[in-house]
PDB file of N, CA and C in Angstrom:
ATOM      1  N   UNK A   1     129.866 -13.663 267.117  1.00  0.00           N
ATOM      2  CA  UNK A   1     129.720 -12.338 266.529  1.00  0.00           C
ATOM      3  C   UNK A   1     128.384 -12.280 265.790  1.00  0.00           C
ATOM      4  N   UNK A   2     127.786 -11.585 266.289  1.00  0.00           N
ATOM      5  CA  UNK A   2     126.302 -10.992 265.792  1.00  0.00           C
ATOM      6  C   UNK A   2     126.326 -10.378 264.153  1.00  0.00           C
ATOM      7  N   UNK A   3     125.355 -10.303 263.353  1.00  0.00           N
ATOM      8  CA  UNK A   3     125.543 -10.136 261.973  1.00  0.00           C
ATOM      9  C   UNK A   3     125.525  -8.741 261.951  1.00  0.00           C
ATOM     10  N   UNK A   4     125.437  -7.296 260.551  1.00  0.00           N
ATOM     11  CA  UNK A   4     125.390  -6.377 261.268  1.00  0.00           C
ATOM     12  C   UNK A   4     123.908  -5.937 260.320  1.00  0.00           C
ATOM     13  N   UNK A   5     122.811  -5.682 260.965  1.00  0.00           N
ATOM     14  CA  UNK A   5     121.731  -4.881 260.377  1.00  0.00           C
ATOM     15  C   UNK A   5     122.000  -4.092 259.024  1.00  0.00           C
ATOM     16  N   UNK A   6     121.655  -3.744 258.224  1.00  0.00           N
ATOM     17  CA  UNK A   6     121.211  -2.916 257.041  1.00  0.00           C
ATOM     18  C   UNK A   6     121.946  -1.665 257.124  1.00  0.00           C
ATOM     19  N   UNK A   7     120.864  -1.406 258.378  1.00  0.00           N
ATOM     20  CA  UNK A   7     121.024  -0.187 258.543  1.00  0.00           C
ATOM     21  C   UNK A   7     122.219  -0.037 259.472  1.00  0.00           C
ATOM     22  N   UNK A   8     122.375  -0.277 260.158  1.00  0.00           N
ATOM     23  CA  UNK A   8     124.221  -0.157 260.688  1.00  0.00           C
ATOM     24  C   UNK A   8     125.027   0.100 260.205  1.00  0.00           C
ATOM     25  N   UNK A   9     125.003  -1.365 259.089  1.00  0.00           N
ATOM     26  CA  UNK A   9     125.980  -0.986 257.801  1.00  0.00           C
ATOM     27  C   UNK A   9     126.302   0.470 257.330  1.00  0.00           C
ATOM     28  N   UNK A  10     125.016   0.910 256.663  1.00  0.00           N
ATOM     29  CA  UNK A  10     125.000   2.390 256.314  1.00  0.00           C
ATOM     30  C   UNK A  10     125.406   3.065 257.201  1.00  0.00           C
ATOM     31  N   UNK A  11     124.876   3.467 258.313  1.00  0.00           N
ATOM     32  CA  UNK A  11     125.477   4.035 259.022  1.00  0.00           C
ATOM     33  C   UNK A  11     127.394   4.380 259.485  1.00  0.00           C
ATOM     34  N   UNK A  12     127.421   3.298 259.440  1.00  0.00           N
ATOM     35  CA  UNK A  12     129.138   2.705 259.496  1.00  0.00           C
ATOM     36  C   UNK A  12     129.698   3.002 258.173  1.00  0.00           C
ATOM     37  N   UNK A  13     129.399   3.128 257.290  1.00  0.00           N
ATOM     38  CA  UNK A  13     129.850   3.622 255.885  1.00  0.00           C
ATOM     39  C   UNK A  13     129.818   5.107 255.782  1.00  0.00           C
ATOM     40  N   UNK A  14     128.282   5.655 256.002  1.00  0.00           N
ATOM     41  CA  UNK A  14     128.186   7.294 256.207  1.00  0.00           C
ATOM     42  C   UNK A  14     128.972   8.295 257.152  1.00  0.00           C
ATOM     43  N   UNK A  15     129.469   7.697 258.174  1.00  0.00           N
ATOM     44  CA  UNK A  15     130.333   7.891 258.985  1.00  0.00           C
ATOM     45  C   UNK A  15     131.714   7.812 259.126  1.00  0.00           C
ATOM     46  N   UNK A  16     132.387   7.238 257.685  1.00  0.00           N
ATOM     47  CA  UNK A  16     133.829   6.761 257.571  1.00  0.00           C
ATOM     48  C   UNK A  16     134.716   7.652 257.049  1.00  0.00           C
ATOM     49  N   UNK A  17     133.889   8.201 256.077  1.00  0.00           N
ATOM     50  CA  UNK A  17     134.293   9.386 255.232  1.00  0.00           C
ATOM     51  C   UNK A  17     133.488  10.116 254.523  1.00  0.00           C
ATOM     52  N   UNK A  18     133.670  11.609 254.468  1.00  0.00           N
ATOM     53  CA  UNK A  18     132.824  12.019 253.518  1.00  0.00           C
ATOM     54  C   UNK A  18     132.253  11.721 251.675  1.00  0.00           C
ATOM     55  N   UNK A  19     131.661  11.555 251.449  1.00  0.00           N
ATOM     56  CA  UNK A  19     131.099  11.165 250.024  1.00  0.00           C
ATOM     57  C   UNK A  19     130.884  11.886 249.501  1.00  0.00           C
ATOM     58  N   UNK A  20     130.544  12.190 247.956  1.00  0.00           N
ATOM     59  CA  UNK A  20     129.843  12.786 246.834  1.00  0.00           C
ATOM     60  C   UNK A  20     128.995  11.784 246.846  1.00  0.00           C
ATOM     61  N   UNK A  21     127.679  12.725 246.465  1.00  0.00           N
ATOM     62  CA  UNK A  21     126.086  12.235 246.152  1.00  0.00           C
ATOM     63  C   UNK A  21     126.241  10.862 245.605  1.00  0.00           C
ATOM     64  N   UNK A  22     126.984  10.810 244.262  1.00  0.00           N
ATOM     65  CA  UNK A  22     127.105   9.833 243.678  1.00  0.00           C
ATOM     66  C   UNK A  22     127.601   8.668 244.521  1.00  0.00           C
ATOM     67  N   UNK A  23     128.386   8.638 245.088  1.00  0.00           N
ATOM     68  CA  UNK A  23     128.887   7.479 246.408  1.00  0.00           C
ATOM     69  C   UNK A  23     127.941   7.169 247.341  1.00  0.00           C
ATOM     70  N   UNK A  24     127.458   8.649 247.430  1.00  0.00           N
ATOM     71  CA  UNK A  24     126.216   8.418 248.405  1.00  0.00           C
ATOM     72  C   UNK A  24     124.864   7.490 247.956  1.00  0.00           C
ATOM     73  N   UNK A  25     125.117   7.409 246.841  1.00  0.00           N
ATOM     74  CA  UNK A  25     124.000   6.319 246.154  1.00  0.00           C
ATOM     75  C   UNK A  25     123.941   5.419 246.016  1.00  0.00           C
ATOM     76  N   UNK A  26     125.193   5.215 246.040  1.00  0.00           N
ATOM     77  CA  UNK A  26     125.975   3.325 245.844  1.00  0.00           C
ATOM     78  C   UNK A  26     125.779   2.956 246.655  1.00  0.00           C
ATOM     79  N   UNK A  27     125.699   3.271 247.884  1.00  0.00           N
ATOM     80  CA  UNK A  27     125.728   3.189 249.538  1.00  0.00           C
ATOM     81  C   UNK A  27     124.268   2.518 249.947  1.00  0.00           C
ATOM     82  N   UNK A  28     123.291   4.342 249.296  1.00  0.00           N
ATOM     83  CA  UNK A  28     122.097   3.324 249.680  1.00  0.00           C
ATOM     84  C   UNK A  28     121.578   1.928 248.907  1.00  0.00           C
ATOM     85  N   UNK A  29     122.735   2.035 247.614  1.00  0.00           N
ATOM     86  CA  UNK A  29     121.971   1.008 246.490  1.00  0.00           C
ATOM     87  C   UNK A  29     121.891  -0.329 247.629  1.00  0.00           C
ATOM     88  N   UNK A  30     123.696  -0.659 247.894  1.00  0.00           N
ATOM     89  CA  UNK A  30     124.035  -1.642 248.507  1.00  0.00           C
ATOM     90  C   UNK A  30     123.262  -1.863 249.772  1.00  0.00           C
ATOM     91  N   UNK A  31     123.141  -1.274 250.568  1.00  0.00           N
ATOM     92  CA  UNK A  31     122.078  -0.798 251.756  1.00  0.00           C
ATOM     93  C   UNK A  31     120.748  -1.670 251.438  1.00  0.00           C
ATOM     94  N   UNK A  32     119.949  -1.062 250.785  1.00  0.00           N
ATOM     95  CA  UNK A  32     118.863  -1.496 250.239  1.00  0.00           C
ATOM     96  C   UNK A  32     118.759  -3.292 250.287  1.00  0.00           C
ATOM     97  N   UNK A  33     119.980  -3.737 249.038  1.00  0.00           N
ATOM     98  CA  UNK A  33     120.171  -4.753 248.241  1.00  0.00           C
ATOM     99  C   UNK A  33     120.651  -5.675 250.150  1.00  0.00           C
ATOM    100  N   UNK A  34     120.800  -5.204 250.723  1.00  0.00           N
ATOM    101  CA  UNK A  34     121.695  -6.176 252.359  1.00  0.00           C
ATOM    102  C   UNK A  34     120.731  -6.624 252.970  1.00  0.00           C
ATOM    103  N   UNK A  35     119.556  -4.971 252.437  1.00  0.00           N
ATOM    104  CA  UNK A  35     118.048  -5.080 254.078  1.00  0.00           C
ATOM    105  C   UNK A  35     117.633  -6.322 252.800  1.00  0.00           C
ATOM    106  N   UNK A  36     117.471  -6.465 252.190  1.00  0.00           N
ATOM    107  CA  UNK A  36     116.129  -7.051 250.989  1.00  0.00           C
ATOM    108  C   UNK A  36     116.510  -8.872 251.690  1.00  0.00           C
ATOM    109  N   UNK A  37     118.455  -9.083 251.159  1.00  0.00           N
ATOM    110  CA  UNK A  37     118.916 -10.516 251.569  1.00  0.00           C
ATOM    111  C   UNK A  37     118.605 -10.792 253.104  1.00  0.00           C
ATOM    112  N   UNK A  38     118.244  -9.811 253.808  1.00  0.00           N
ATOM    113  CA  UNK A  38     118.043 -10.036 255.195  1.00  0.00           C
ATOM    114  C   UNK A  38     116.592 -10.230 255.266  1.00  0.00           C
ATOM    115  N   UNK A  39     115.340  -9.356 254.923  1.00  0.00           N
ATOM    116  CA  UNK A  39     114.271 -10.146 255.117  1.00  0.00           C
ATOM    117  C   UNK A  39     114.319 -11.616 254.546  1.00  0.00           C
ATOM    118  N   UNK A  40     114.501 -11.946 253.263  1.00  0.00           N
ATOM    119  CA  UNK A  40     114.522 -12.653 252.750  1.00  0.00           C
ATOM    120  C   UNK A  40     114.865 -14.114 253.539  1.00  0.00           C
ATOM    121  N   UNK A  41     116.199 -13.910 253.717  1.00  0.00           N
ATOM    122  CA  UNK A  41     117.173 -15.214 255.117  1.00  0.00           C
ATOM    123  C   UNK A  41     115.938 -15.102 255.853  1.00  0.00           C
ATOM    124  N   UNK A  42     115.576 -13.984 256.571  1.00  0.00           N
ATOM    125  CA  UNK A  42     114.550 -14.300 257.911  1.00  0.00           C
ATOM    126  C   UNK A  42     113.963 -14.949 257.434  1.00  0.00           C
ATOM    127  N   UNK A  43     112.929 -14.749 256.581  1.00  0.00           N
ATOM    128  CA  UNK A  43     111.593 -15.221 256.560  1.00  0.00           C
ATOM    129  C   UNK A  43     111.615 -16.709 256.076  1.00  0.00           C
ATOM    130  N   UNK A  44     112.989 -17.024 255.138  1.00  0.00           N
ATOM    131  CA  UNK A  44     113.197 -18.408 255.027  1.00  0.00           C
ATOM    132  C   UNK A  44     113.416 -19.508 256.091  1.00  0.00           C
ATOM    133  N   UNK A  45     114.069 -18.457 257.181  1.00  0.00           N
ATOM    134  CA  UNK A  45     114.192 -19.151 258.454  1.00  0.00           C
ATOM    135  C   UNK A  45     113.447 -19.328 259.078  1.00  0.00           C
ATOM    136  N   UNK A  46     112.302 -18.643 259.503  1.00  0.00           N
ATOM    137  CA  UNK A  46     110.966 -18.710 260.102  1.00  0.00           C
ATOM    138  C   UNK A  46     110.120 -19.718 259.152  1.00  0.00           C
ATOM    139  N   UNK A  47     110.358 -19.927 257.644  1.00  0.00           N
ATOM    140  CA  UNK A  47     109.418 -20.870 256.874  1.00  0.00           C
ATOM    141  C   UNK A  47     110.608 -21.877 257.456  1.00  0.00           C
ATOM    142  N   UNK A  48     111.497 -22.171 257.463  1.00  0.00           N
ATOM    143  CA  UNK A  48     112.203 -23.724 258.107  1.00  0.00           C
ATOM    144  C   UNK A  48     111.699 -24.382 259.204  1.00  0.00           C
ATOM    145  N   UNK A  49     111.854 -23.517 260.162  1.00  0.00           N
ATOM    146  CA  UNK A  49     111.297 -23.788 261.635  1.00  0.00           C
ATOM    147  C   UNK A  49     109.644 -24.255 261.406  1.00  0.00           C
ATOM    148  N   UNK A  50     108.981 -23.089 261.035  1.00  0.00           N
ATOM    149  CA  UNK A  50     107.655 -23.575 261.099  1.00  0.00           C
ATOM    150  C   UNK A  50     107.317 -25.209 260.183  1.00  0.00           C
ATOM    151  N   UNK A  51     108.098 -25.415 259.104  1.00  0.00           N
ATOM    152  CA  UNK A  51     107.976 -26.160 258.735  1.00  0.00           C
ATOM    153  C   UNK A  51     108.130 -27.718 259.772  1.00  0.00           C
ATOM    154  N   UNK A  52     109.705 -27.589 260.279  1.00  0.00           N
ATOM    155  CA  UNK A  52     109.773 -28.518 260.810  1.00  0.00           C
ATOM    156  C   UNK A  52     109.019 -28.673 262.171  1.00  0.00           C
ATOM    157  N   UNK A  53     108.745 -27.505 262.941  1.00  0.00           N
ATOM    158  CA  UNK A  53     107.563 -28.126 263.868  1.00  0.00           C
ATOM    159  C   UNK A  53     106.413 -28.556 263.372  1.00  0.00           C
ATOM    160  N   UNK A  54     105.829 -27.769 262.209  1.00  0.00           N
ATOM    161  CA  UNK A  54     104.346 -28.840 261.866  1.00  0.00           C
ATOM    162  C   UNK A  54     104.592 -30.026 260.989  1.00  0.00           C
ATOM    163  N   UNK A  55     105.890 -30.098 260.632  1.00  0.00           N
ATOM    164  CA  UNK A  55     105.815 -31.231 259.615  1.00  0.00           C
ATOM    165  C   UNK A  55     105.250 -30.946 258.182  1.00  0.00           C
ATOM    166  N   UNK A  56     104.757 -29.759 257.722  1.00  0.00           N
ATOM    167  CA  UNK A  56     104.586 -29.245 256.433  1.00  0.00           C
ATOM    168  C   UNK A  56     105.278 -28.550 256.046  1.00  0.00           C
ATOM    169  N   UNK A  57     105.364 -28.365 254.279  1.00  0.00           N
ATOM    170  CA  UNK A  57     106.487 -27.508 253.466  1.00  0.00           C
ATOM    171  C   UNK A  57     105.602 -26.289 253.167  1.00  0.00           C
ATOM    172  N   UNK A  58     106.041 -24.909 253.252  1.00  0.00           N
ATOM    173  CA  UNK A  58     105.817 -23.627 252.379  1.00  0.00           C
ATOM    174  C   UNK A  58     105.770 -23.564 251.499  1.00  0.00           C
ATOM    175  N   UNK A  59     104.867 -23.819 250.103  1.00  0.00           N
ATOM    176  CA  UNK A  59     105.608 -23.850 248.912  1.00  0.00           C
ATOM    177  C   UNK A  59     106.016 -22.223 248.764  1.00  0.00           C
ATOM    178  N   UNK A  60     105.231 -21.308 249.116  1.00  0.00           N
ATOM    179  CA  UNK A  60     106.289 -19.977 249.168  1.00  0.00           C
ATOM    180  C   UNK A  60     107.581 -19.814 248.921  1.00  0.00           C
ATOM    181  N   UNK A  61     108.142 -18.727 248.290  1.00  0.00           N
ATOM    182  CA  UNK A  61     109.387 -18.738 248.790  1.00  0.00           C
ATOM    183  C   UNK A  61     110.513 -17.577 248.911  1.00  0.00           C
ATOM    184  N   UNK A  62     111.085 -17.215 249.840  1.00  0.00           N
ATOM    185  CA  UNK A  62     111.157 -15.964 250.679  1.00  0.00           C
ATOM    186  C   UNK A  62     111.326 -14.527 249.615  1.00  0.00           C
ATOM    187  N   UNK A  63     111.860 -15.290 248.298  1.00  0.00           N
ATOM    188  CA  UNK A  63     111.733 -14.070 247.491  1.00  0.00           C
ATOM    189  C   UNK A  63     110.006 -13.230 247.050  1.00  0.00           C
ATOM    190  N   UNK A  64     109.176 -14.593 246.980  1.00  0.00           N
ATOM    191  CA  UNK A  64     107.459 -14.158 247.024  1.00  0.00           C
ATOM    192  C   UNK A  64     106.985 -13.642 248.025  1.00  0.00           C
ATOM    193  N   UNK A  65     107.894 -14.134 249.464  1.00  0.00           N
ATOM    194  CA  UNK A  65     106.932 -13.350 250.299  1.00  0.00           C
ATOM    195  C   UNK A  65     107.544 -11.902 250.299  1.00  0.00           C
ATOM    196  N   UNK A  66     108.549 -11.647 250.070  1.00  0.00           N
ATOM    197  CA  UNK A  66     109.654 -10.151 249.792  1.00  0.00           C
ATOM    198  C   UNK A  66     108.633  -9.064 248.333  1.00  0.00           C
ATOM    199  N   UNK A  67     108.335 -10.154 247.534  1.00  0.00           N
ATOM    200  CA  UNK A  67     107.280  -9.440 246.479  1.00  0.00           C
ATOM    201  C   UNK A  67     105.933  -8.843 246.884  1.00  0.00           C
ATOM    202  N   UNK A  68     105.582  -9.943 247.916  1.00  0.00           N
ATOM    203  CA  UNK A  68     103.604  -9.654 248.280  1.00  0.00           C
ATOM    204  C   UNK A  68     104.222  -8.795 249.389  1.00  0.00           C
ATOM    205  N   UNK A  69     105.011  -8.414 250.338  1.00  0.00           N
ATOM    206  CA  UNK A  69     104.991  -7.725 251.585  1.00  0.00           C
ATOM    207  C   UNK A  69     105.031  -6.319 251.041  1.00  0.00           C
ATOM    208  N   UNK A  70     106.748  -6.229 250.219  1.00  0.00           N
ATOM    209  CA  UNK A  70     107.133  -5.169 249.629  1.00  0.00           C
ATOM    210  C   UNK A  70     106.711  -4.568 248.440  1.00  0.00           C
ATOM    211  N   UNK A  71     106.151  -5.161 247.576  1.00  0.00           N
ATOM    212  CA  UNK A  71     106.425  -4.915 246.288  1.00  0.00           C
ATOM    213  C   UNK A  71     107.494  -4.370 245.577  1.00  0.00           C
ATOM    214  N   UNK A  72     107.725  -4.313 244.211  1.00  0.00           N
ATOM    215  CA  UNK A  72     108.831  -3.706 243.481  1.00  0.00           C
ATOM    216  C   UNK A  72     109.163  -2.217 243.889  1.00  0.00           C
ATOM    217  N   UNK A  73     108.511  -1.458 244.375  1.00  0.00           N
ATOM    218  CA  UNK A  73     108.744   0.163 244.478  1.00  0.00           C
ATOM    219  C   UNK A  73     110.694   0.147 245.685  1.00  0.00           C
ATOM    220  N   UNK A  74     110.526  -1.238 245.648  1.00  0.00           N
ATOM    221  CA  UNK A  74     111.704  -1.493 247.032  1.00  0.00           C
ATOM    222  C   UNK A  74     112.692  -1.890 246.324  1.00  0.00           C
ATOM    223  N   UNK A  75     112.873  -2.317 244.972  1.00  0.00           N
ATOM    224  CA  UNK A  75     113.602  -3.475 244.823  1.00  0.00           C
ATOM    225  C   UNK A  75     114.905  -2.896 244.244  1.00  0.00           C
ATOM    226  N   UNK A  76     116.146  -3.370 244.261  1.00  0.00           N
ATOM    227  CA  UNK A  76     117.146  -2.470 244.257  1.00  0.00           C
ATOM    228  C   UNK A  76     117.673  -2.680 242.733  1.00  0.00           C
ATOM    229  N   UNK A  77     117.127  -3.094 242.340  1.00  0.00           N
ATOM    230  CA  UNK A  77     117.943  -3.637 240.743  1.00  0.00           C
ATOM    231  C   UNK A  77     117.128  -2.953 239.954  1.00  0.00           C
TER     232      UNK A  77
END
């Protein structure tokens, strides 16, 4: 079983039942806060791999590269 995108999620939530605005916000809060843990996993996963094929460590780390890509204007908290 495949994981489910961000945006799916939402989708699959917006679609279940109707909401008030206010629900409707929680939605995107959580939304937001799913896409953020998902770049994040990726890019840690792509720093694993690359690591172990060259044999060097990232000192990066997926929350910095989530800061320099995105900046705060994204951040859900």
């Amino acid at each position: 079983m495949s994981k489910q995108t961000a945006v799916d999620w939402l989708l699959e939530q917006m679609k279940s039942r109707p909401m008030t605005i206010i629900e409707l916000d929680d939605i995107f809060y959580q939304a937001k806060k799913l896409e953020r843990e998902q770049i994040e996993d990726a890019y840690l996963n792509g720093t694993i791999q690359f690591a172990n094929d060259a044999e060097i460590i990232n000192p990066k780390t997926s929350t910095d590269y989530y800061e320099q890509t995105y900046g705060g204007q994204h951040d859900p908290n």
